[in-house]
PDB file of N, CA and C in Angstrom:
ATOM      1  N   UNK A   1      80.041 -52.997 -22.598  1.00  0.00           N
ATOM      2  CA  UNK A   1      78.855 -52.176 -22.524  1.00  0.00           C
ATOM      3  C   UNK A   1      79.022 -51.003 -23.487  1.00  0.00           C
ATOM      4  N   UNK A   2      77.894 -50.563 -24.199  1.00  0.00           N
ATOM      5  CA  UNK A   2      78.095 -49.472 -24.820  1.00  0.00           C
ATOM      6  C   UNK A   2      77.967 -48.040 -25.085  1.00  0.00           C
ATOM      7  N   UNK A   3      77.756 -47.375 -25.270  1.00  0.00           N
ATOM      8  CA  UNK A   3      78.182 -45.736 -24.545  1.00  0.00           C
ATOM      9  C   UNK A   3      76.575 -45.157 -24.201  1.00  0.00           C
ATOM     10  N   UNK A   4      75.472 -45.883 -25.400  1.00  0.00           N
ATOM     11  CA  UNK A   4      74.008 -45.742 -24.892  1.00  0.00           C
ATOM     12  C   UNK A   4      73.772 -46.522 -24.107  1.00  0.00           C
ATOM     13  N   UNK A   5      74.040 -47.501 -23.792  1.00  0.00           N
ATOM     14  CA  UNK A   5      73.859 -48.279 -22.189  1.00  0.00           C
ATOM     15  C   UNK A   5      73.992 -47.473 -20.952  1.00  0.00           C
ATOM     16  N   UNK A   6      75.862 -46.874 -21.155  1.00  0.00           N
ATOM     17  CA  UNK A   6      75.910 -46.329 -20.265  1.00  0.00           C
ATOM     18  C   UNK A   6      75.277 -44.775 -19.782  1.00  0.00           C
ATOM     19  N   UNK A   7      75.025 -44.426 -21.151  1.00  0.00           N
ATOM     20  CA  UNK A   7      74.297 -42.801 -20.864  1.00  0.00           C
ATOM     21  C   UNK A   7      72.637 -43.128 -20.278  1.00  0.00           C
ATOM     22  N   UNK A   8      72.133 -43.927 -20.519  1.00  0.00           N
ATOM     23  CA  UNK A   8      70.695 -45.096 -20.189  1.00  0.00           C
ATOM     24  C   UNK A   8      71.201 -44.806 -18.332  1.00  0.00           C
ATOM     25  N   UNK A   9      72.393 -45.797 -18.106  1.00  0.00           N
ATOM     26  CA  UNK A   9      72.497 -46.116 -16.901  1.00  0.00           C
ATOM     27  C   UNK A   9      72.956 -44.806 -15.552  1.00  0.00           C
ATOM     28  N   UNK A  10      73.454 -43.815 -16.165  1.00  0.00           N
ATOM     29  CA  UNK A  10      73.651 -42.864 -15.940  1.00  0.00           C
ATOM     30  C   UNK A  10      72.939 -41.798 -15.666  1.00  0.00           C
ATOM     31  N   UNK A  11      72.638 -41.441 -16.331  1.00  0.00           N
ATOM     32  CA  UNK A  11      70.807 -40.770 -16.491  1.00  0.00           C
ATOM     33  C   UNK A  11      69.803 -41.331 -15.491  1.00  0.00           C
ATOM     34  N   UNK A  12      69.512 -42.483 -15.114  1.00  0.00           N
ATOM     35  CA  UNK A  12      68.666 -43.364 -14.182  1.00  0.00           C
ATOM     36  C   UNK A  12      69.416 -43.441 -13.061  1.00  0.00           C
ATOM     37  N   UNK A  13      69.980 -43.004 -12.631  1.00  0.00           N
ATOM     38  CA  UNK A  13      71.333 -42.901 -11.866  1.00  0.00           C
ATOM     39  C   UNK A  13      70.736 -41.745 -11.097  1.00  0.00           C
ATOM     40  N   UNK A  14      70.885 -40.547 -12.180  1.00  0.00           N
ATOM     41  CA  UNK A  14      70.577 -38.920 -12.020  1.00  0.00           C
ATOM     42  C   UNK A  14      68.984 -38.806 -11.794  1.00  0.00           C
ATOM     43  N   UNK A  15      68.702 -39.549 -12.302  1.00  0.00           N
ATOM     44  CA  UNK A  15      67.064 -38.955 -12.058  1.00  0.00           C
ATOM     45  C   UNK A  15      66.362 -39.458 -10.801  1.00  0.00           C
ATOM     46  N   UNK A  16      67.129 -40.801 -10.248  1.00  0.00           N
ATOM     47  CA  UNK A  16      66.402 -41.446  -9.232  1.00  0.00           C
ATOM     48  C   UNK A  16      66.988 -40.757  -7.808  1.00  0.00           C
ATOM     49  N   UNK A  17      68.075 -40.452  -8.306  1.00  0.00           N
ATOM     50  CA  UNK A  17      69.117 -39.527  -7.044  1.00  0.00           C
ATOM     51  C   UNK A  17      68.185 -37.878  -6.822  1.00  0.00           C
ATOM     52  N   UNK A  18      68.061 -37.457  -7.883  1.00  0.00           N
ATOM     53  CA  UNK A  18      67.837 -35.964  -7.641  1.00  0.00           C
ATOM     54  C   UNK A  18      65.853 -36.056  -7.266  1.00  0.00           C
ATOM     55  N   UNK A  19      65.461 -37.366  -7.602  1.00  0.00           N
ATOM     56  CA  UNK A  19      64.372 -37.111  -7.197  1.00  0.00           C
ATOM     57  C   UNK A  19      63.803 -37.860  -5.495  1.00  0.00           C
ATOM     58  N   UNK A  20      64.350 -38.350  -5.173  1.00  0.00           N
ATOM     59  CA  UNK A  20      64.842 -38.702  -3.678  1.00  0.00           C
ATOM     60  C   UNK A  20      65.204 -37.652  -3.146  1.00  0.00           C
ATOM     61  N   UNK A  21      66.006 -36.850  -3.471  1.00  0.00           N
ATOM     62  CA  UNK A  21      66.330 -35.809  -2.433  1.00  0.00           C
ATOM     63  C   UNK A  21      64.739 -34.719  -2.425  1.00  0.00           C
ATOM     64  N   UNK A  22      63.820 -35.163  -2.889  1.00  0.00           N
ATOM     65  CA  UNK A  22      62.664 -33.910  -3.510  1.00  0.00           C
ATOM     66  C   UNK A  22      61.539 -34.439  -2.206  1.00  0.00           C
ATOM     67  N   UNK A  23      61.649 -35.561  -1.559  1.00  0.00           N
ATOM     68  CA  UNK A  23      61.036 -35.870  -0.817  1.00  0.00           C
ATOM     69  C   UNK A  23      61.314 -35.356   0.741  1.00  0.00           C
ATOM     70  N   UNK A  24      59.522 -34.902   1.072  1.00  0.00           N
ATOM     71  CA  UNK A  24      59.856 -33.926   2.523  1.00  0.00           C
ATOM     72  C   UNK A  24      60.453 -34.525   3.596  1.00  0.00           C
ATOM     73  N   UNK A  25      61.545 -34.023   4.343  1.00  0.00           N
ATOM     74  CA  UNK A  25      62.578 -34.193   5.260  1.00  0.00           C
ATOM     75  C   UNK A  25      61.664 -34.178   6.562  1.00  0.00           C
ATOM     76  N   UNK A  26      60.624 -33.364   6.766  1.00  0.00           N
ATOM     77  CA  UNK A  26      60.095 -33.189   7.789  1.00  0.00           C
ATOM     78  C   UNK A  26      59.095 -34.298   8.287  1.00  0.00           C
ATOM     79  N   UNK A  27      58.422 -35.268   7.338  1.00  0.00           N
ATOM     80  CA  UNK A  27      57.888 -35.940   8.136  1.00  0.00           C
ATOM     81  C   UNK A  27      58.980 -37.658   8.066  1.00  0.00           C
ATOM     82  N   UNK A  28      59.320 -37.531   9.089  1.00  0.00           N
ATOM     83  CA  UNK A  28      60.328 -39.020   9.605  1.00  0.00           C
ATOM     84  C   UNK A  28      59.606 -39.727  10.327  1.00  0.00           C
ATOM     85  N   UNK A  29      59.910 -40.591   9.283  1.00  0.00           N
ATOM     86  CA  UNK A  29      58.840 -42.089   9.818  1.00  0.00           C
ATOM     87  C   UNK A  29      58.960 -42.425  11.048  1.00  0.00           C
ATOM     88  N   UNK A  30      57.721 -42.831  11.890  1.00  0.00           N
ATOM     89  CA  UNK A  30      58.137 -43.607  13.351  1.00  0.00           C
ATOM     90  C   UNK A  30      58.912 -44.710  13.705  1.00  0.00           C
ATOM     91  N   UNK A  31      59.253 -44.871  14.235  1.00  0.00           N
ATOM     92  CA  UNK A  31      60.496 -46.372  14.574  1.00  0.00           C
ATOM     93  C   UNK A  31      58.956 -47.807  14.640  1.00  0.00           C
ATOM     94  N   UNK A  32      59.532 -48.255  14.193  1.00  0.00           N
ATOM     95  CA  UNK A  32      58.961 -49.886  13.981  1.00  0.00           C
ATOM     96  C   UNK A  32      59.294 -50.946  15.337  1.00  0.00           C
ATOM     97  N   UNK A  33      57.625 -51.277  15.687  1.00  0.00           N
ATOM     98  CA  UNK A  33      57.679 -52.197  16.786  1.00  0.00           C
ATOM     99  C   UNK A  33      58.759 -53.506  16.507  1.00  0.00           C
ATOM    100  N   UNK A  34      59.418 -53.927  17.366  1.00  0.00           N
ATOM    101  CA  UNK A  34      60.064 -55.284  17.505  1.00  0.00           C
ATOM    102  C   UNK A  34      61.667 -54.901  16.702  1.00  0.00           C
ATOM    103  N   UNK A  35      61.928 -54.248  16.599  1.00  0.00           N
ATOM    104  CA  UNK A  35      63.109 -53.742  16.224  1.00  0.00           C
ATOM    105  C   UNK A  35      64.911 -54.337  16.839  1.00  0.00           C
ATOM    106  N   UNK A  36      65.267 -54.681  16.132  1.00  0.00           N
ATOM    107  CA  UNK A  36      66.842 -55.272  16.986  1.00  0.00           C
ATOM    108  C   UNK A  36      67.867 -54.154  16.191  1.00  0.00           C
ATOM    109  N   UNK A  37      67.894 -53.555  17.524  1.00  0.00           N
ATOM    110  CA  UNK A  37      68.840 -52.593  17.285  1.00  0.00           C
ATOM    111  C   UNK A  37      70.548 -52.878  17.097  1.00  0.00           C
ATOM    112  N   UNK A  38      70.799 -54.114  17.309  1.00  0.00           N
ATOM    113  CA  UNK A  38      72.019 -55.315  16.731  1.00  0.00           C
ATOM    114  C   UNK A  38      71.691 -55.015  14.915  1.00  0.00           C
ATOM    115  N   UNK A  39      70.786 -55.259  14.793  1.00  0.00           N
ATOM    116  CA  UNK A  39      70.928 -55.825  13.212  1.00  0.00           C
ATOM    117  C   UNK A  39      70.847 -54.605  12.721  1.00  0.00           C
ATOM    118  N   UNK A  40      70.338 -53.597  12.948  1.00  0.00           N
ATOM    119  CA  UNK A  40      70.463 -52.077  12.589  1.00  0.00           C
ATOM    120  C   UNK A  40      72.048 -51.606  12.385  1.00  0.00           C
ATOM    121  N   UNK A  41      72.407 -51.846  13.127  1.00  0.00           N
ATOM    122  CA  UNK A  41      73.777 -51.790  13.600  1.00  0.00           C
ATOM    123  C   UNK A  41      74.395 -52.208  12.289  1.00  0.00           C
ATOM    124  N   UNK A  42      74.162 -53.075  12.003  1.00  0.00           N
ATOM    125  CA  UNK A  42      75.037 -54.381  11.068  1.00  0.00           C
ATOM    126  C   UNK A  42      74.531 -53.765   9.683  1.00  0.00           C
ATOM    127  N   UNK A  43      73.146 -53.496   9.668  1.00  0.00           N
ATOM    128  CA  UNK A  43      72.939 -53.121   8.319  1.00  0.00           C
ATOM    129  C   UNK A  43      73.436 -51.623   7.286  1.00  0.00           C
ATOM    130  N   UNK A  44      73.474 -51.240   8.722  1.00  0.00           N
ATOM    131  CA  UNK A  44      74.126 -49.751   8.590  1.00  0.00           C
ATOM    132  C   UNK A  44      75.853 -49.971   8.259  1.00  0.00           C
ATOM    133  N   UNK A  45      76.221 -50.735   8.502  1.00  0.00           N
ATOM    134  CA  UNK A  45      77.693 -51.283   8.618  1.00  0.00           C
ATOM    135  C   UNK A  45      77.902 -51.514   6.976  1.00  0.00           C
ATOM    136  N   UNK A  46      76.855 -52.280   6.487  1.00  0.00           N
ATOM    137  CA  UNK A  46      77.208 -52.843   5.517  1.00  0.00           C
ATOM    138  C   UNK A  46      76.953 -51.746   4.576  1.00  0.00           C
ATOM    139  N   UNK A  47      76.103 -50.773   4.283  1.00  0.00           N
ATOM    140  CA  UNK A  47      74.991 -49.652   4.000  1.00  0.00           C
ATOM    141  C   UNK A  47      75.017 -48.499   4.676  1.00  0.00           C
ATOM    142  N   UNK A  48      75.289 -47.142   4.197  1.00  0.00           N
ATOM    143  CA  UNK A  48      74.997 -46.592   5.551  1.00  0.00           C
ATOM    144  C   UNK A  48      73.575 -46.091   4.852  1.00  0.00           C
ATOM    145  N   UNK A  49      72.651 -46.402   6.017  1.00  0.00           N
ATOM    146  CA  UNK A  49      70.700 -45.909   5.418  1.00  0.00           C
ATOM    147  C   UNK A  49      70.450 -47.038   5.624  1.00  0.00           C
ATOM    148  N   UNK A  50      71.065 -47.803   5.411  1.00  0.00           N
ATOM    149  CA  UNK A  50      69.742 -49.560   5.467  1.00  0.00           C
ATOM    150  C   UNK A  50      69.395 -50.006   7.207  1.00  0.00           C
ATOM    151  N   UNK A  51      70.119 -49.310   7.721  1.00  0.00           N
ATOM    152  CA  UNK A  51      70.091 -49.575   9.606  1.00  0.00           C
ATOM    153  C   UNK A  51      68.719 -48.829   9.858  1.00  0.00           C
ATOM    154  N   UNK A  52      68.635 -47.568   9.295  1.00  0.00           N
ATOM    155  CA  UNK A  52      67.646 -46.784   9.744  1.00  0.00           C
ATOM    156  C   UNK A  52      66.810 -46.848   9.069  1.00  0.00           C
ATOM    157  N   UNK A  53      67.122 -47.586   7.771  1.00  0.00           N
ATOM    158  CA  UNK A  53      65.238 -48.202   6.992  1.00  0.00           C
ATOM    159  C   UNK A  53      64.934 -49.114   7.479  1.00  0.00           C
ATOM    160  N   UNK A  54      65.339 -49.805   8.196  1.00  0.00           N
ATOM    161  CA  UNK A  54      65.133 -51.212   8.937  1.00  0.00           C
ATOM    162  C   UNK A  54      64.426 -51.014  10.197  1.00  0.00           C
ATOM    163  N   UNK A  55      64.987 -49.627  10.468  1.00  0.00           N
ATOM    164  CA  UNK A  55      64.015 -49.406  12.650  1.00  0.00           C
ATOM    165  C   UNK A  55      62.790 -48.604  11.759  1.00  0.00           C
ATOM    166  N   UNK A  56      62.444 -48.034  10.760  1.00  0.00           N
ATOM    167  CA  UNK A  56      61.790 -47.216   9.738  1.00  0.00           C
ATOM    168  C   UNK A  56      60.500 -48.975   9.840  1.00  0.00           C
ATOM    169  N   UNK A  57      61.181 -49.493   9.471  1.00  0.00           N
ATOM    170  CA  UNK A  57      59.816 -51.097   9.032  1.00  0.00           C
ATOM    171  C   UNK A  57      60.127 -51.125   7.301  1.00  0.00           C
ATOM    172  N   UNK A  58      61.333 -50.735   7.389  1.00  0.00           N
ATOM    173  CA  UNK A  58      61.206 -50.926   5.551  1.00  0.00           C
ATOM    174  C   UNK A  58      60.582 -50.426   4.532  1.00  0.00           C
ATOM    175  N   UNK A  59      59.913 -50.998   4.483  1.00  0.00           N
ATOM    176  CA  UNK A  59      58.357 -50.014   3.223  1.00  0.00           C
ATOM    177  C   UNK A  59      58.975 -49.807   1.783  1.00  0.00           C
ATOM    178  N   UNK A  60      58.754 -48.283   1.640  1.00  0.00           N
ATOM    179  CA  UNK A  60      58.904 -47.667   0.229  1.00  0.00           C
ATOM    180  C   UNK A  60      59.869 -46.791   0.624  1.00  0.00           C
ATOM    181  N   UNK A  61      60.357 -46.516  -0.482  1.00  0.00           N
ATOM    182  CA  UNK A  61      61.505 -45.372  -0.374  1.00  0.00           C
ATOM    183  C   UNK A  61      61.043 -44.095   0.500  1.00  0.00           C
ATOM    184  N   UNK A  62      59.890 -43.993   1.137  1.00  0.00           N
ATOM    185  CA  UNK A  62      59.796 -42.946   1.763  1.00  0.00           C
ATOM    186  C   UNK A  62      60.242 -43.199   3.169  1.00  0.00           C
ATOM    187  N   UNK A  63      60.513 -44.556   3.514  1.00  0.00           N
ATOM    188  CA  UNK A  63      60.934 -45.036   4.689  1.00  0.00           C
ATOM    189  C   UNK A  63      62.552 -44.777   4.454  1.00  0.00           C
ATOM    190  N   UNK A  64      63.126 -44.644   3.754  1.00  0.00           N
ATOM    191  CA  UNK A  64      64.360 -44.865   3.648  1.00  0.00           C
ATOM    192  C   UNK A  64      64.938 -43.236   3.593  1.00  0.00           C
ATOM    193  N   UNK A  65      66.339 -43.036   4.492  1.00  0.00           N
ATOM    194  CA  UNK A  65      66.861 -41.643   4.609  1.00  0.00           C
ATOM    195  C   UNK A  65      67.817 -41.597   3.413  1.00  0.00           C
ATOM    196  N   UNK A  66      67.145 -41.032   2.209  1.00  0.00           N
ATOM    197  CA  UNK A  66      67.638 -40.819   1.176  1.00  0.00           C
ATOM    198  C   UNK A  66      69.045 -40.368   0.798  1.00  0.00           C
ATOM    199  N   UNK A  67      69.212 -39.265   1.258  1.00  0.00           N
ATOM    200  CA  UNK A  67      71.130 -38.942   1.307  1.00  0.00           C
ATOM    201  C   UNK A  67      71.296 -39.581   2.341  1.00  0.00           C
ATOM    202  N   UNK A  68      71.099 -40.422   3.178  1.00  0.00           N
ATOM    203  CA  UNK A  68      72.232 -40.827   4.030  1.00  0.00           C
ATOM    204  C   UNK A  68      72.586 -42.118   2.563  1.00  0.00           C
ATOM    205  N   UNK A  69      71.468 -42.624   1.786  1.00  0.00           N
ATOM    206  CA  UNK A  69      72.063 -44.081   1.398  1.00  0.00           C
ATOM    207  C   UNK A  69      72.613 -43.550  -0.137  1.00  0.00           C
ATOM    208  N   UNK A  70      72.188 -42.676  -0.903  1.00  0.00           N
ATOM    209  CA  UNK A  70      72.878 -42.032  -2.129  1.00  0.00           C
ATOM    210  C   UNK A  70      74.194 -41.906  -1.408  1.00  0.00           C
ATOM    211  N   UNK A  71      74.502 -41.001  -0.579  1.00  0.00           N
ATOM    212  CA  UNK A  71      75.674 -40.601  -0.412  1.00  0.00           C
ATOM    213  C   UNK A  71      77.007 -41.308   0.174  1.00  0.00           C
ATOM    214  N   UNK A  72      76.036 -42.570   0.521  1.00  0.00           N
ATOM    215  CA  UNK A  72      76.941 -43.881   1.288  1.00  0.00           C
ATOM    216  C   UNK A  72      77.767 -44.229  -0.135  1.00  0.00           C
ATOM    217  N   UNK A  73      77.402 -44.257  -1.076  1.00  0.00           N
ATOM    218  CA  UNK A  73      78.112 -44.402  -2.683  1.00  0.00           C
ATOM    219  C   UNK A  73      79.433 -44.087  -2.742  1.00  0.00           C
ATOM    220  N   UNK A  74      79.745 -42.903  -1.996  1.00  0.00           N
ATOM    221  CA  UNK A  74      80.770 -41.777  -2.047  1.00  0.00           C
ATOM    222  C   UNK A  74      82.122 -42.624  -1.375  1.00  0.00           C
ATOM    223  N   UNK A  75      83.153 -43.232  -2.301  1.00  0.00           N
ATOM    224  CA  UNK A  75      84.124 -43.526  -1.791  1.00  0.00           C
ATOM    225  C   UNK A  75      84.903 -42.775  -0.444  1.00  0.00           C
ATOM    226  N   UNK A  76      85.156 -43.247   0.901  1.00  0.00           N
ATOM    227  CA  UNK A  76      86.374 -42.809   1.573  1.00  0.00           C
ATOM    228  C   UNK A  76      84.910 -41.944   2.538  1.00  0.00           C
ATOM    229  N   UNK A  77      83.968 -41.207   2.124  1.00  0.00           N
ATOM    230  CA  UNK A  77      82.838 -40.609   2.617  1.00  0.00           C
ATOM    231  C   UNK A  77      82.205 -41.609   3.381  1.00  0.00           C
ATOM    232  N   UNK A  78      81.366 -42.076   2.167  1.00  0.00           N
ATOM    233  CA  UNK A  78      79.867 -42.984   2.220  1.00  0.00           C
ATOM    234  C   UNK A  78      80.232 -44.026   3.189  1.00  0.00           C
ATOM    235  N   UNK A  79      81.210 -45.167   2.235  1.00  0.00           N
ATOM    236  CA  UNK A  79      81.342 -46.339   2.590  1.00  0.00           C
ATOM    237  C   UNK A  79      82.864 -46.768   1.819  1.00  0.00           C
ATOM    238  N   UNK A  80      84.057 -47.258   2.244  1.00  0.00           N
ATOM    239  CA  UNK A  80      83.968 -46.694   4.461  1.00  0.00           C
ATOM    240  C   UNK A  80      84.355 -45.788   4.482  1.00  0.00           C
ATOM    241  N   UNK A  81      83.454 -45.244   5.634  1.00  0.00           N
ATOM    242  CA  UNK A  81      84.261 -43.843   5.618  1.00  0.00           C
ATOM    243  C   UNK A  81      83.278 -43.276   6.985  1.00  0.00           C
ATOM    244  N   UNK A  82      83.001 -42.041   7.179  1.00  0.00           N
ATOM    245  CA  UNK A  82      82.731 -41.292   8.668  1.00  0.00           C
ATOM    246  C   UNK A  82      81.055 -41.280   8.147  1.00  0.00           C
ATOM    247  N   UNK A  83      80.513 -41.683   7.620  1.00  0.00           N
ATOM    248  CA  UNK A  83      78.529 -41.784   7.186  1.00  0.00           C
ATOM    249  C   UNK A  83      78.689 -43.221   7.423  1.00  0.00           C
ATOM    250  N   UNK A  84      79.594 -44.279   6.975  1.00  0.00           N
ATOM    251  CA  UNK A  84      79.242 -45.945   7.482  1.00  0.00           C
ATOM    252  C   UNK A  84      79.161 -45.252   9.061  1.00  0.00           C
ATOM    253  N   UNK A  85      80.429 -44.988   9.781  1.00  0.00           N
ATOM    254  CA  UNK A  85      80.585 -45.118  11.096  1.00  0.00           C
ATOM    255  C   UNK A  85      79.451 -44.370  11.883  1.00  0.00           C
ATOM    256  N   UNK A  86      78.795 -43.169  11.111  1.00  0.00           N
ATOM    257  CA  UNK A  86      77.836 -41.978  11.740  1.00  0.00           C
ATOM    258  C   UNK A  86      76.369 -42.698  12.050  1.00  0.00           C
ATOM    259  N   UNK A  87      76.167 -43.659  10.469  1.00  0.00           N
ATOM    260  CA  UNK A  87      74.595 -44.539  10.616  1.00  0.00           C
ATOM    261  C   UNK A  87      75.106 -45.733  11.238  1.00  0.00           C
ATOM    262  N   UNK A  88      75.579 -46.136  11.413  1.00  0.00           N
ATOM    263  CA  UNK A  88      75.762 -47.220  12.510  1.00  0.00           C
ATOM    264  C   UNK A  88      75.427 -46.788  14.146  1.00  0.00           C
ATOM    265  N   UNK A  89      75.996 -45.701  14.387  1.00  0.00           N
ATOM    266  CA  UNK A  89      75.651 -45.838  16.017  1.00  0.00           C
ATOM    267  C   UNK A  89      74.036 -44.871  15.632  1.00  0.00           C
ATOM    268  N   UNK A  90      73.836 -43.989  14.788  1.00  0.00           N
ATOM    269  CA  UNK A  90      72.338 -43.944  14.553  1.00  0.00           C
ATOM    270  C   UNK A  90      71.262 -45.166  14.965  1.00  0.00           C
ATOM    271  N   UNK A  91      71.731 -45.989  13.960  1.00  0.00           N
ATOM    272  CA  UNK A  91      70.951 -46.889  14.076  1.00  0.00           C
ATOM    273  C   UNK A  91      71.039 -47.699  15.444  1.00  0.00           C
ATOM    274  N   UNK A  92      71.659 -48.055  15.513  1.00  0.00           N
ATOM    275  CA  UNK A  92      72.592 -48.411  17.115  1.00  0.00           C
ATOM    276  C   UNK A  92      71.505 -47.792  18.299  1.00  0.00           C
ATOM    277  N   UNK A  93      71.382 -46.735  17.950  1.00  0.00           N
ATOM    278  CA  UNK A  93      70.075 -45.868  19.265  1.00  0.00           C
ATOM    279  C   UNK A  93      68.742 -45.533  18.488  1.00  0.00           C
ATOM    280  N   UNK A  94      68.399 -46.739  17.721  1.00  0.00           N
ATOM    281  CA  UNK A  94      67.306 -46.403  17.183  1.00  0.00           C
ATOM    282  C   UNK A  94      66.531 -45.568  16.314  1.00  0.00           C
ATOM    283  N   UNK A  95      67.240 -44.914  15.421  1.00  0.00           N
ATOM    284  CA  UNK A  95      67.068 -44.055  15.007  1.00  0.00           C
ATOM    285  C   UNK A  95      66.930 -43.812  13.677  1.00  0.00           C
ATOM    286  N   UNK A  96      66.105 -43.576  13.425  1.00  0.00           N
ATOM    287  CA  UNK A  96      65.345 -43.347  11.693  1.00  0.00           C
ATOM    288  C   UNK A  96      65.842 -43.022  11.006  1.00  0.00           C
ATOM    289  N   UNK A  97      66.208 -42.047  11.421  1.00  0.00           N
ATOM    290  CA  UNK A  97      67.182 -41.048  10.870  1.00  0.00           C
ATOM    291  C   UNK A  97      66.683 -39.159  11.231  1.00  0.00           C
TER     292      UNK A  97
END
């Protein structure tokens, strides 16, 4: 790969991160009918954020808890680390975030 690829990939990196966090915290989506709070569980396991975009109903990135899933990135933090284990039992009790 080459160093404008990576400044390309980098940059899109930065811009999609810092503009996710720009979105209002205050309105959290309602939990989604028919929900298996098992697979929340699991998705959060694998992801931490994808458990609670999942009881969310998915959608658009506005359904999705933005630093919980940027920050799942974060070696030894994110994934694995104490945010896998934190959105798991989140999600685990239903929870959006």
């Amino acid at each position: 790969m080459t160093w404008p690829k990576i400044a390309v990939a980098v940059c899109m990196v930065v811009f999609l991160a810092g503009s996710s966090f720009a979105w209002d915290a205050k309105n959290r989506p309602p939990l989604a009918k028919n929900r298996n709070p098992e697979a929340a569980m699991w998705l959060s396991i694998a992801h931490p954020g994808l458990g609670e975009w999942y009881n969310a109903g998915w959608g658009g990135w506005g359904n999705c808890n933005q630093r919980t899933f940027w920050m799942g990135l974060i070696p030894g933090y994110g994934w694995p680390g104490y945010l896998q284990v934190k959105s798991a039992i989140n999600a685990k009790r239903n929870g959006t975030w």
